[in-house]
N, C-alpha and C. Protein backbone atom coordinates (compact mmCIF):
# COMPACT_ATOMS: atom_id res chain seq x y z
N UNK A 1 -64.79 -65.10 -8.51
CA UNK A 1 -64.88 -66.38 -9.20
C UNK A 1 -64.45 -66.26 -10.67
N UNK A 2 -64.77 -65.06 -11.35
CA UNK A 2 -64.28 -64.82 -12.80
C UNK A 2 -63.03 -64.84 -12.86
N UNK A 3 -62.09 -64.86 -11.85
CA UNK A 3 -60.71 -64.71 -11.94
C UNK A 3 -60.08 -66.40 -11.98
N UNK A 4 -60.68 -67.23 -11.17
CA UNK A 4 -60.34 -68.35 -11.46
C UNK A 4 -61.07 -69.07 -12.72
N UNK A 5 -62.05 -68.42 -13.27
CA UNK A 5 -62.34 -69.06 -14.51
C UNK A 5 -61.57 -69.24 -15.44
N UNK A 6 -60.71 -67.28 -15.68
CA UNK A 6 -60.63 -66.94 -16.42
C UNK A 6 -58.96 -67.52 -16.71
N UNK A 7 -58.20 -67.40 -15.88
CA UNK A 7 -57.40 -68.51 -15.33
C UNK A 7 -57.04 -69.79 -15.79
N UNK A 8 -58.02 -70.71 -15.53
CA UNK A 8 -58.35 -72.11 -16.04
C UNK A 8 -58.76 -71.79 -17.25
N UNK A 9 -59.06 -71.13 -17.95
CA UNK A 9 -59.66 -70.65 -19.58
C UNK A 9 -58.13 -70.72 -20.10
N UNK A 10 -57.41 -69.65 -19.52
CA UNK A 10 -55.79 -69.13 -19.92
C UNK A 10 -55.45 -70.51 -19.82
N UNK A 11 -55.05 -70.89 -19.13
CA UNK A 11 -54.26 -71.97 -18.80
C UNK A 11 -54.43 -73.29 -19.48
N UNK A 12 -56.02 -73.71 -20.23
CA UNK A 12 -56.28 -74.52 -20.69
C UNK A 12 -55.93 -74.07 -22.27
N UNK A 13 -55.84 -73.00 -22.60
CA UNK A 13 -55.20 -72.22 -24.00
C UNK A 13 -53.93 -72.95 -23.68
N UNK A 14 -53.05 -72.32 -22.63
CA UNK A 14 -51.65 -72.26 -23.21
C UNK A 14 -51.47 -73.96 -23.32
N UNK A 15 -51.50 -74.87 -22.36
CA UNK A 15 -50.98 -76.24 -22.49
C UNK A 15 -50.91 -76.35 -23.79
N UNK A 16 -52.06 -76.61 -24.63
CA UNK A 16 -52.16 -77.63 -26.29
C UNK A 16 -51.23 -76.70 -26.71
N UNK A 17 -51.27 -75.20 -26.93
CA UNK A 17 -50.42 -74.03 -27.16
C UNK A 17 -49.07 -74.65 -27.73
N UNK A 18 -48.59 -74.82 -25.75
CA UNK A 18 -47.57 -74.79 -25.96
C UNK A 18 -46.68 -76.23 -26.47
N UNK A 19 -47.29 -77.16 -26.33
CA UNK A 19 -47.30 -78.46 -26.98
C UNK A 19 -47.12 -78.56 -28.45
N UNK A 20 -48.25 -78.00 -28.73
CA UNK A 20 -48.26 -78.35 -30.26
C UNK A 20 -48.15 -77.74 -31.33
N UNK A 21 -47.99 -76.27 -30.79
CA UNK A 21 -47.47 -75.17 -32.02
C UNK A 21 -45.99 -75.24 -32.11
N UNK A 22 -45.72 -75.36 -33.31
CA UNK A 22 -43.85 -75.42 -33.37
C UNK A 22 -43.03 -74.63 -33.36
N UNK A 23 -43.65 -73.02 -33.15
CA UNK A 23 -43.40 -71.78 -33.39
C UNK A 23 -42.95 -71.24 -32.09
N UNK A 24 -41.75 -70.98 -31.83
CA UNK A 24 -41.38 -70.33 -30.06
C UNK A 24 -41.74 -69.30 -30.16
N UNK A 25 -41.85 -68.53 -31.14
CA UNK A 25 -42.22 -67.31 -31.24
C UNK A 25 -43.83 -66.91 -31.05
N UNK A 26 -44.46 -68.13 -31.14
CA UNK A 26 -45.91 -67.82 -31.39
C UNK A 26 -46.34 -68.13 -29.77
N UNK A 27 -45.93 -69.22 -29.17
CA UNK A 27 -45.65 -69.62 -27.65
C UNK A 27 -45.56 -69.15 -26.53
N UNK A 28 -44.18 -67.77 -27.08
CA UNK A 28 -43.74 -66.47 -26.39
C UNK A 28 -44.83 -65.81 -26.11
N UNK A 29 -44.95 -65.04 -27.61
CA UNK A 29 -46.17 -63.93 -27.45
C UNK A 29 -47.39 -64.33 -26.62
N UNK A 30 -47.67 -65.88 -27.08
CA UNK A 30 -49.09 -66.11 -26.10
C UNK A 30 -48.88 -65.83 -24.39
N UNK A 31 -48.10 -66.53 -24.14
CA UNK A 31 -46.68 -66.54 -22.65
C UNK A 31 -47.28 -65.19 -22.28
N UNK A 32 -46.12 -64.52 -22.98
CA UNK A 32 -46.34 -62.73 -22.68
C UNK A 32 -47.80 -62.31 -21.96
N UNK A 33 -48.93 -62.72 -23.46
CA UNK A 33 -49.83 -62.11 -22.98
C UNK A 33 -50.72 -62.44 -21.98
N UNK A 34 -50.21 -64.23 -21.79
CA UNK A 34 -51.17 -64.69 -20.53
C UNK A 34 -50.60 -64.40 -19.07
N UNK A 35 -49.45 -63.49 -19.29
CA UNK A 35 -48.43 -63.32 -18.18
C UNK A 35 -49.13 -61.97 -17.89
N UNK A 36 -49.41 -60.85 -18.64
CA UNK A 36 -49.82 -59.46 -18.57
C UNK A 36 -51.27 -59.77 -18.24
N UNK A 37 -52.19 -60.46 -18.58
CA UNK A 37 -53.57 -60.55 -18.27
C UNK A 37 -53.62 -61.11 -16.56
N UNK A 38 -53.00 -61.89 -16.49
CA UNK A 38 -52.47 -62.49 -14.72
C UNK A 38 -52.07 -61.74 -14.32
N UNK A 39 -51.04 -61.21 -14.13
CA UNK A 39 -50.85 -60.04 -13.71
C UNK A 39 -51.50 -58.61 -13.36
N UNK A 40 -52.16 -58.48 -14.47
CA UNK A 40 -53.17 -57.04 -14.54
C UNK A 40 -54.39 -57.56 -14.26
N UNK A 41 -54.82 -58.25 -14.13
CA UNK A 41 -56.44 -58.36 -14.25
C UNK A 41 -56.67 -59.78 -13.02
N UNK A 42 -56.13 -60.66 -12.86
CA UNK A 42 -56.87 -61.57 -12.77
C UNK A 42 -55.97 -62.25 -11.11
N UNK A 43 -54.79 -61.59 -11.42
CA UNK A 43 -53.86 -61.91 -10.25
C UNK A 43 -54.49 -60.92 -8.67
N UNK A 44 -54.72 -61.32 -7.62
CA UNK A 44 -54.98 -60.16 -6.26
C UNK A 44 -53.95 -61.01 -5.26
N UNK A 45 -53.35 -61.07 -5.67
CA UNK A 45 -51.86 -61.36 -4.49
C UNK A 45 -50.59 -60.84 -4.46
N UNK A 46 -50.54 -60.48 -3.84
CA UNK A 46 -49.10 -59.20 -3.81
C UNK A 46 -48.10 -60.35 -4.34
N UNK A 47 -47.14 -59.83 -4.79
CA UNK A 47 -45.95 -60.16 -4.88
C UNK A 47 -46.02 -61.66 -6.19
N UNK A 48 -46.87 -61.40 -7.13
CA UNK A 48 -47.23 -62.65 -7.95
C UNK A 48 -46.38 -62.49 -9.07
N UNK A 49 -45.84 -61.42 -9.09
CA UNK A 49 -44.20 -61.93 -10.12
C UNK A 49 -43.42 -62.33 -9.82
N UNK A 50 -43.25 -62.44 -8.03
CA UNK A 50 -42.13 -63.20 -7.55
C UNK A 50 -42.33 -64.67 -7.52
N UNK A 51 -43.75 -64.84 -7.25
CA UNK A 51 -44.22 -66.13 -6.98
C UNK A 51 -43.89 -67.19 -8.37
N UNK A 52 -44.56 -66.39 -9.55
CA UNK A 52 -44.13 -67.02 -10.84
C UNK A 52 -43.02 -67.19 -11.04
N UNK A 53 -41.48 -66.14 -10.48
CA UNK A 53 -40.53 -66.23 -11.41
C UNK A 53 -39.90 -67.61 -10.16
N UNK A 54 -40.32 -67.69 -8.96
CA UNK A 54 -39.64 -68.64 -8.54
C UNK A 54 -39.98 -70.15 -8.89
N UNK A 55 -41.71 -70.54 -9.38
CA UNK A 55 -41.95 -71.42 -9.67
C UNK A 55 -41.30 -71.66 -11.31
N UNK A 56 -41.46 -70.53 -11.75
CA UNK A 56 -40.59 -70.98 -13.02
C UNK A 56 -38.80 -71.23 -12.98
N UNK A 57 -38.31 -70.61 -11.77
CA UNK A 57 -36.75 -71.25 -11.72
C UNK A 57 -36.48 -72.98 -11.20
N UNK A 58 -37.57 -73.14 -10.34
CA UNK A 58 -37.58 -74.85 -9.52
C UNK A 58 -38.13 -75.57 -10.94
N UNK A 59 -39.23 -75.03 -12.08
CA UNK A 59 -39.89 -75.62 -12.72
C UNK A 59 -38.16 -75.62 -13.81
N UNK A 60 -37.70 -74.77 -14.72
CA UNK A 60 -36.11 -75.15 -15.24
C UNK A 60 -35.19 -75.92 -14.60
N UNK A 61 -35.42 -75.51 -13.39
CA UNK A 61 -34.35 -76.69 -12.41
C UNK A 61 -34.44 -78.19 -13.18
N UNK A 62 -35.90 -78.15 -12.38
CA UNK A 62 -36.14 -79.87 -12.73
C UNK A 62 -36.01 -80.44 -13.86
N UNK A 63 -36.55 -79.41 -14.73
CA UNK A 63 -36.53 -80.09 -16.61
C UNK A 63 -34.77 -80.21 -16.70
N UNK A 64 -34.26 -79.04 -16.81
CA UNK A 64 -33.06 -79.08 -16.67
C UNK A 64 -32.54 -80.19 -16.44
N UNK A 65 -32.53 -80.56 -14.87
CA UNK A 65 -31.74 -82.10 -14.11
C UNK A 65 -32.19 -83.10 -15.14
N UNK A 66 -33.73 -83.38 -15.36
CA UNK A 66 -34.11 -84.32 -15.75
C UNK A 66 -33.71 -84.60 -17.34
N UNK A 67 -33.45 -83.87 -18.30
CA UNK A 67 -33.16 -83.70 -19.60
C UNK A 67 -31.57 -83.73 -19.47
N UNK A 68 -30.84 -83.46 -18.84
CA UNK A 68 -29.07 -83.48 -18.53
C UNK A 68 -28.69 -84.89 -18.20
N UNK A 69 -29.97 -85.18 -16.83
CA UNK A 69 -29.48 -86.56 -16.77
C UNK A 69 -29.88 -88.14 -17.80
N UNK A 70 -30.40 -87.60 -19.23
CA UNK A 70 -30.72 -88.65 -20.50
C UNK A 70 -32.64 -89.00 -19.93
N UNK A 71 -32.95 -88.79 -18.55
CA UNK A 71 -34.12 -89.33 -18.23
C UNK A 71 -35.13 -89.46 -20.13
N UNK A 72 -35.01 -87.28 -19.54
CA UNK A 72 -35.85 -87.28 -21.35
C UNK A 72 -34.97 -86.67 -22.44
N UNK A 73 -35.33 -86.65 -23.60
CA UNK A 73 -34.31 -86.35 -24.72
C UNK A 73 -34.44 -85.78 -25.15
N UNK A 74 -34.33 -84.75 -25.70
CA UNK A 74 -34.70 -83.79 -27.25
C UNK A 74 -34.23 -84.24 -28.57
N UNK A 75 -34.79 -84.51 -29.40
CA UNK A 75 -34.47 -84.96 -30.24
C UNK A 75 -33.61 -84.27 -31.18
N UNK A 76 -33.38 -83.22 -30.75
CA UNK A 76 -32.00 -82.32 -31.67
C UNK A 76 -30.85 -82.64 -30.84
N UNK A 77 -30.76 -83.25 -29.32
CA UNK A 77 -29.76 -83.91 -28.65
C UNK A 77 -29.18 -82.91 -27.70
N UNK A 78 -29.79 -81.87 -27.62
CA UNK A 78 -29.42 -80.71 -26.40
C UNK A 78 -29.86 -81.66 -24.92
N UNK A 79 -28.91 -81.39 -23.92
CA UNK A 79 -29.20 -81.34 -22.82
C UNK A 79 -30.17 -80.51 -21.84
N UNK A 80 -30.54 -79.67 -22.35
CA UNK A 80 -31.87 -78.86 -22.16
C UNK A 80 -33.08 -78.94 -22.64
N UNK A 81 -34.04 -78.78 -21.68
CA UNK A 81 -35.38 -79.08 -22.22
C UNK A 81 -35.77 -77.94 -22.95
N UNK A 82 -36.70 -78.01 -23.94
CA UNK A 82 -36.93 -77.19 -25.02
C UNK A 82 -37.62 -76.02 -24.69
N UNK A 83 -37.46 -75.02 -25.33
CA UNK A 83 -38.25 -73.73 -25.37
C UNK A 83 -39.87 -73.81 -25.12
N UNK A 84 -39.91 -74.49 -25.41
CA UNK A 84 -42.34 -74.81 -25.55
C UNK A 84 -41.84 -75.18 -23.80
N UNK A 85 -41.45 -76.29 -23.30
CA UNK A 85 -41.38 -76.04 -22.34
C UNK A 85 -41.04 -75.61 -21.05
N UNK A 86 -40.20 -74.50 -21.71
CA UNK A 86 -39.96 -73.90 -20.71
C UNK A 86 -40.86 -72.64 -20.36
N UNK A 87 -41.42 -72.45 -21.81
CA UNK A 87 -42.35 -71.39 -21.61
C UNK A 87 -43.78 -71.99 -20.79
N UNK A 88 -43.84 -73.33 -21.30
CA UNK A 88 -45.28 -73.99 -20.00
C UNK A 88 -45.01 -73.62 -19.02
N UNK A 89 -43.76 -73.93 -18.16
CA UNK A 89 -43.51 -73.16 -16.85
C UNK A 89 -44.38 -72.29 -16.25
N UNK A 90 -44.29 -71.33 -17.18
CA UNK A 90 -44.37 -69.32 -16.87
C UNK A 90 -46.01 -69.97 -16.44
N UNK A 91 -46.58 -70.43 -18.05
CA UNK A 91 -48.40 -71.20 -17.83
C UNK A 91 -48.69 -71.10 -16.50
N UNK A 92 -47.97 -72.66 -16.12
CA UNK A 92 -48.12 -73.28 -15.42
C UNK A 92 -48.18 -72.30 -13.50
N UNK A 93 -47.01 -71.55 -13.94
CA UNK A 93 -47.02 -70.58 -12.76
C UNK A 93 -48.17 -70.06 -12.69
N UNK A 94 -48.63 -69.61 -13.52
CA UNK A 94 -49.78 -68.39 -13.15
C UNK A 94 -51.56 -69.81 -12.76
N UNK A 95 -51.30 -70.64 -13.25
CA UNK A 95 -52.74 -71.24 -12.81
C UNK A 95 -52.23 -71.98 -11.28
N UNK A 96 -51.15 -71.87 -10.74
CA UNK A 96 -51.02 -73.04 -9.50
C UNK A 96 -52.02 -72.39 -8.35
N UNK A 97 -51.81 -71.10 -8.57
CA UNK A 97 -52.58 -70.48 -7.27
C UNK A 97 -53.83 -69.67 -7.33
N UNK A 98 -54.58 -70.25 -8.46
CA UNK A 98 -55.57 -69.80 -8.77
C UNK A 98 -56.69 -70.82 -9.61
N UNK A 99 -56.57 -71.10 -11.00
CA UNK A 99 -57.06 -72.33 -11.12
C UNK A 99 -56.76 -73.77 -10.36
N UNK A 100 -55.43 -74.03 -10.03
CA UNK A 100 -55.21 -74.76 -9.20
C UNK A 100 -55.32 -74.63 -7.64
N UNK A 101 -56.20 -73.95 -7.25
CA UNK A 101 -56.00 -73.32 -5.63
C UNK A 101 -56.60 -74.49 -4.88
N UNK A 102 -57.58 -75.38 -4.94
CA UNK A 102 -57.56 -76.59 -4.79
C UNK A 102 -56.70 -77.56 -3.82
N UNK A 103 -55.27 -77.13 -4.56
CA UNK A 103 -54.09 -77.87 -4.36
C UNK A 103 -53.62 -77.50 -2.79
N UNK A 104 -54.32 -76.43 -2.45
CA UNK A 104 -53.36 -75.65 -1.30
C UNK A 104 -54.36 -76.70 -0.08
N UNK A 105 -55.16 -77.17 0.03
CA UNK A 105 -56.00 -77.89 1.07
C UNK A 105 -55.28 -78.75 1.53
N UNK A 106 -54.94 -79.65 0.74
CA UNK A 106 -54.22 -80.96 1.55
C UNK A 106 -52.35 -81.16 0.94
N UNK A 107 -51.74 -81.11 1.56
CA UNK A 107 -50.69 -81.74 1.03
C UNK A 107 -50.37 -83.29 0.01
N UNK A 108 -51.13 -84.29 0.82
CA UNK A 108 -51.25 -85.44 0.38
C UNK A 108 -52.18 -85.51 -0.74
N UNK A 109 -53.04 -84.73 -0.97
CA UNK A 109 -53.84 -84.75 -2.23
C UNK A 109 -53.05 -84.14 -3.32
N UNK A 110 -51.94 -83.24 -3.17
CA UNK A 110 -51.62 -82.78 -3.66
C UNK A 110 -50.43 -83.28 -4.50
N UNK A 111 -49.79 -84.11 -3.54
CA UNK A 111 -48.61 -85.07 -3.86
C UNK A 111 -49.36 -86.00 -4.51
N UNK A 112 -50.68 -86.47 -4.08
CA UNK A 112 -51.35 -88.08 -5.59
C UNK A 112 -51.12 -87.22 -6.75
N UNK A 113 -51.99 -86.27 -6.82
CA UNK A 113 -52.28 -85.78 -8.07
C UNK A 113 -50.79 -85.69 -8.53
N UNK A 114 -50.16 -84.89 -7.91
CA UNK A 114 -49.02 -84.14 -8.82
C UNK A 114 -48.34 -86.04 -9.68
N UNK A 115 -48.16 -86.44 -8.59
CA UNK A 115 -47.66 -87.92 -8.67
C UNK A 115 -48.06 -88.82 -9.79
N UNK A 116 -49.39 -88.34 -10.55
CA UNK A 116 -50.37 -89.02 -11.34
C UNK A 116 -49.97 -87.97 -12.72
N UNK A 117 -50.45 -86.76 -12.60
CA UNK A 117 -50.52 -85.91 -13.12
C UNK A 117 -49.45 -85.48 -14.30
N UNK A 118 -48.40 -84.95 -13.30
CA UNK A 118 -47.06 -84.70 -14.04
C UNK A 118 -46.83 -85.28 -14.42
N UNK A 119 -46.39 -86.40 -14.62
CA UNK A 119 -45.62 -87.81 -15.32
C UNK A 119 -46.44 -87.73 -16.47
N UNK A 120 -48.15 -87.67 -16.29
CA UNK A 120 -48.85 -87.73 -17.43
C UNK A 120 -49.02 -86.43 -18.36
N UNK A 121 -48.84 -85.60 -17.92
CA UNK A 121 -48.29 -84.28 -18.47
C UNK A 121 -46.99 -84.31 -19.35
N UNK A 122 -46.35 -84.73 -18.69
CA UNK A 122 -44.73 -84.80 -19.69
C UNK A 122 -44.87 -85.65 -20.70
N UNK A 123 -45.40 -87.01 -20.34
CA UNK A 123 -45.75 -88.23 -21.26
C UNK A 123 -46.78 -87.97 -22.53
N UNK A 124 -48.10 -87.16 -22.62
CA UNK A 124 -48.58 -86.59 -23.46
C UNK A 124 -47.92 -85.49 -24.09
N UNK A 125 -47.40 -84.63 -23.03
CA UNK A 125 -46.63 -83.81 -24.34
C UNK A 125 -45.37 -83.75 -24.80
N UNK A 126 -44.98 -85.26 -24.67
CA UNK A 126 -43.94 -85.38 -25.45
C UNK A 126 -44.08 -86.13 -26.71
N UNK A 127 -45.59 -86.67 -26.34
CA UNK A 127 -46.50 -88.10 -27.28
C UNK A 127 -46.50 -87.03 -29.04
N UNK A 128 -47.34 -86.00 -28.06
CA UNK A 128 -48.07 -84.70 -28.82
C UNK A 128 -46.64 -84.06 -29.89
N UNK A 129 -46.11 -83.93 -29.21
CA UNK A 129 -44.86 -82.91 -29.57
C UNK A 129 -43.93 -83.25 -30.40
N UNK A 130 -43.95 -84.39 -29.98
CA UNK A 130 -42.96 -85.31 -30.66
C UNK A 130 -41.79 -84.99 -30.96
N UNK A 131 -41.21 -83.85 -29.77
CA UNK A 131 -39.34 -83.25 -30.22
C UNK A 131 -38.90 -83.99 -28.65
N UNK A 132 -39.69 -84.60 -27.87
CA UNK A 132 -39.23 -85.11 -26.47
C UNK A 132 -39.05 -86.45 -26.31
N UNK A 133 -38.36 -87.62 -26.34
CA UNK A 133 -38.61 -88.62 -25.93
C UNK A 133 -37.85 -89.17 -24.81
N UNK A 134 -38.88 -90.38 -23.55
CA UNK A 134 -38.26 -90.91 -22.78
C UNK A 134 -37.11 -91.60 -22.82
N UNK A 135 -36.25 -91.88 -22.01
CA UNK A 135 -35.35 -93.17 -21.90
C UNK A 135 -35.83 -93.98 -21.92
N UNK A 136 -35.53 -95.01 -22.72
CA UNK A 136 -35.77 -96.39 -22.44
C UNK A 136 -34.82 -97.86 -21.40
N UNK A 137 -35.17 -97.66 -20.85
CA UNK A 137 -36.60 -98.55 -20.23
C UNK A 137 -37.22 -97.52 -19.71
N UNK A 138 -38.28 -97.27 -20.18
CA UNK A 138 -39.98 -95.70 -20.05
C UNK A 138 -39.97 -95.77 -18.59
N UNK A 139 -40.21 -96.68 -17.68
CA UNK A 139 -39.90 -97.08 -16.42
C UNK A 139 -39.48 -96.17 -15.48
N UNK A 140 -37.95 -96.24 -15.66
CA UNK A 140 -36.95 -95.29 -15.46
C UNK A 140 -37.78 -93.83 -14.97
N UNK A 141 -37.73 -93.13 -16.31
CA UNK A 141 -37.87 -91.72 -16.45
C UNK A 141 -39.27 -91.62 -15.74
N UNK A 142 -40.25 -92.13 -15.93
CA UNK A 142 -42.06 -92.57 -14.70
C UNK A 142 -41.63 -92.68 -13.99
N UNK A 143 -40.77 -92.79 -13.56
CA UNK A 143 -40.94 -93.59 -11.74
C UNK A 143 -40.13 -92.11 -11.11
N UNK A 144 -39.03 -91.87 -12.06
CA UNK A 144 -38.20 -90.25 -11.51
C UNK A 144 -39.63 -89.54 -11.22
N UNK A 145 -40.10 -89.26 -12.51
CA UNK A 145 -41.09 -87.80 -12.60
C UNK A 145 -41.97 -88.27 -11.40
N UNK A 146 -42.81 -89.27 -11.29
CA UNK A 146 -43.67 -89.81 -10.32
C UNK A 146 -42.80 -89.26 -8.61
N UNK A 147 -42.12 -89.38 -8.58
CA UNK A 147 -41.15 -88.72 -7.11
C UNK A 147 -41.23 -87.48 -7.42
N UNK A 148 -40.79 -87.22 -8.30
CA UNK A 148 -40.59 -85.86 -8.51
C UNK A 148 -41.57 -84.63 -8.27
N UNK A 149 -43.01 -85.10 -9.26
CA UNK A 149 -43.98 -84.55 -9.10
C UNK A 149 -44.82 -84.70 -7.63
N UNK A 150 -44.69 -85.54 -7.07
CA UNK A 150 -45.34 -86.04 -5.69
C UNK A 150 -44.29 -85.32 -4.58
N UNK A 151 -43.22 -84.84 -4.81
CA UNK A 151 -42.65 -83.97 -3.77
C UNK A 151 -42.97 -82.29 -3.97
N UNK A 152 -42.48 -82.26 -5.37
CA UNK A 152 -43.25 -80.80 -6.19
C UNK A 152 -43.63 -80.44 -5.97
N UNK A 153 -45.45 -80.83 -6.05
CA UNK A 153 -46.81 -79.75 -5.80
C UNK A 153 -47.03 -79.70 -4.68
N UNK A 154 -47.04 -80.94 -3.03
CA UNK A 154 -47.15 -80.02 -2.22
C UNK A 154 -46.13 -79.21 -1.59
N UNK A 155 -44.47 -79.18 -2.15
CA UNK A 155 -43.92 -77.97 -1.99
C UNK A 155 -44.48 -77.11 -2.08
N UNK A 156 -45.21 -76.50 -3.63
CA UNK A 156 -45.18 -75.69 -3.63
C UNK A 156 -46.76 -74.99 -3.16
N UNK A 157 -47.66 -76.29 -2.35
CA UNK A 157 -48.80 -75.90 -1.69
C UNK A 157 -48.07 -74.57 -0.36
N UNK A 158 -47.12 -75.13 -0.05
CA UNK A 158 -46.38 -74.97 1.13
C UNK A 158 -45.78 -73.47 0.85
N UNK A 159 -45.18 -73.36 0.05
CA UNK A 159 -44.48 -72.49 -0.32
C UNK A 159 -45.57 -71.56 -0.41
N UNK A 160 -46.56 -71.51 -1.11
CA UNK A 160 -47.62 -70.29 -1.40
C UNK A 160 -47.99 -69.93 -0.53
N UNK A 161 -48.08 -70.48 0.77
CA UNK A 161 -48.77 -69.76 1.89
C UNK A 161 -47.58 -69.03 2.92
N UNK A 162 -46.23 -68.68 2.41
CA UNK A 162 -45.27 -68.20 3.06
C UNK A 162 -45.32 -66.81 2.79
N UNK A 163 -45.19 -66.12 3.58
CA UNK A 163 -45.06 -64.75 3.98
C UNK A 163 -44.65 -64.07 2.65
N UNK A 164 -43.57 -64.15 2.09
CA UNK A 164 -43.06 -63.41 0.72
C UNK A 164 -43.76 -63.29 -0.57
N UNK A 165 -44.77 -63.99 -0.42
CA UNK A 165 -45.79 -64.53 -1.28
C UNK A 165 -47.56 -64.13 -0.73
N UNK A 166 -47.47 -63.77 0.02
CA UNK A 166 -49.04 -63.54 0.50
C UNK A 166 -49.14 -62.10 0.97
N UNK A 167 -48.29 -61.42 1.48
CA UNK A 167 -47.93 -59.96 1.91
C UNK A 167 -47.16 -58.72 0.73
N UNK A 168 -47.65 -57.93 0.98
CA UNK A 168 -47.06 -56.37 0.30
C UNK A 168 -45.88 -56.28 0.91
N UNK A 169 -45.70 -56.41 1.89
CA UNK A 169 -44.33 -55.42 2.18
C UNK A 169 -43.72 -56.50 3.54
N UNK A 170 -42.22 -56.07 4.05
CA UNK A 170 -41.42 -57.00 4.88
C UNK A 170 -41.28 -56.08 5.96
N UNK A 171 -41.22 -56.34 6.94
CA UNK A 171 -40.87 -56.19 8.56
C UNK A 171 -39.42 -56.28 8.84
């Protein structure tokens, strides 16, 4: 149980973290070290660097698409979503299957939340951050993330319980 505390402890650090410090450098290091503590201490599932580095490639995907296609903006005018969040990603990887383990029960619970959730996730920390803003009509870019996130999480309920991800070794 200390492992999912400790987890949801990490994880509730990095969000504001990575939101609201302006420093990539300060973001990183935290990153780093909440990546080495998951890893070493708090992670018991084989193969949980693979698991992270793939949720963090689908998690760039999407910012990616979504920031390329004007949805959201950076306000320096890059087509890429910014460093703070890309490093939430990595966060975000390490609590899905542990503080978030929850998520793995139902699919459909998983798709409200994400559906509710994410949109409100991006929308606060772009409120917070203030280097992100929506397209206007706000509409638009809610209603993408709202699909988006509601297909998302129970992917990746789905995905966690696949063989490459729950096992040591391949056959």
């Amino acid at each position: 149980m200390w492992r999912f505390a400790a987890n949801a402890l990490l994880f509730d650090i990095a969000w504001p973290l990575c939101v609201l410090v302006d420093s990539v450098a300060v973001i990183a290091v935290f990153t780093l070290a909440n990546l080495f503590i998951h890893l070493r201490f708090v992670a018991n599932k084989p193969n949980e660097w693979l698991w992270i580095l793939v949720i963090w490639c689908c998690g760039a995907t999407i910012d990616t698409a979504v920031f390329s296609s004007g949805l959201l903006r950076n306000d320096n005018g890059s087509p890429f979503p910014p460093p703070w969040l890309l490093l939430l990603w990595v966060n975000f990887a390490t609590a899905l299957r542990y503080s978030m383990f929850f998520l793995q029960k139902s699919a459909a619970l998983a798709a409200v939340l994400g559906g509710v959730f994410g949109p409100f996730s991006y929308w606060t920390g772009a409120w917070l951050n203030g280097t992100v803003e929506f397209q206007q009509p706000v509409i638009l870019p809610v209603v993408v993330l709202v699909i988006i996130w509601a297909l998302f999480l129970p992917f990746t309920t789905w995905l966690a319980r696949r063989r490459i991800f729950t096992e040591a070794s391949y056959a």
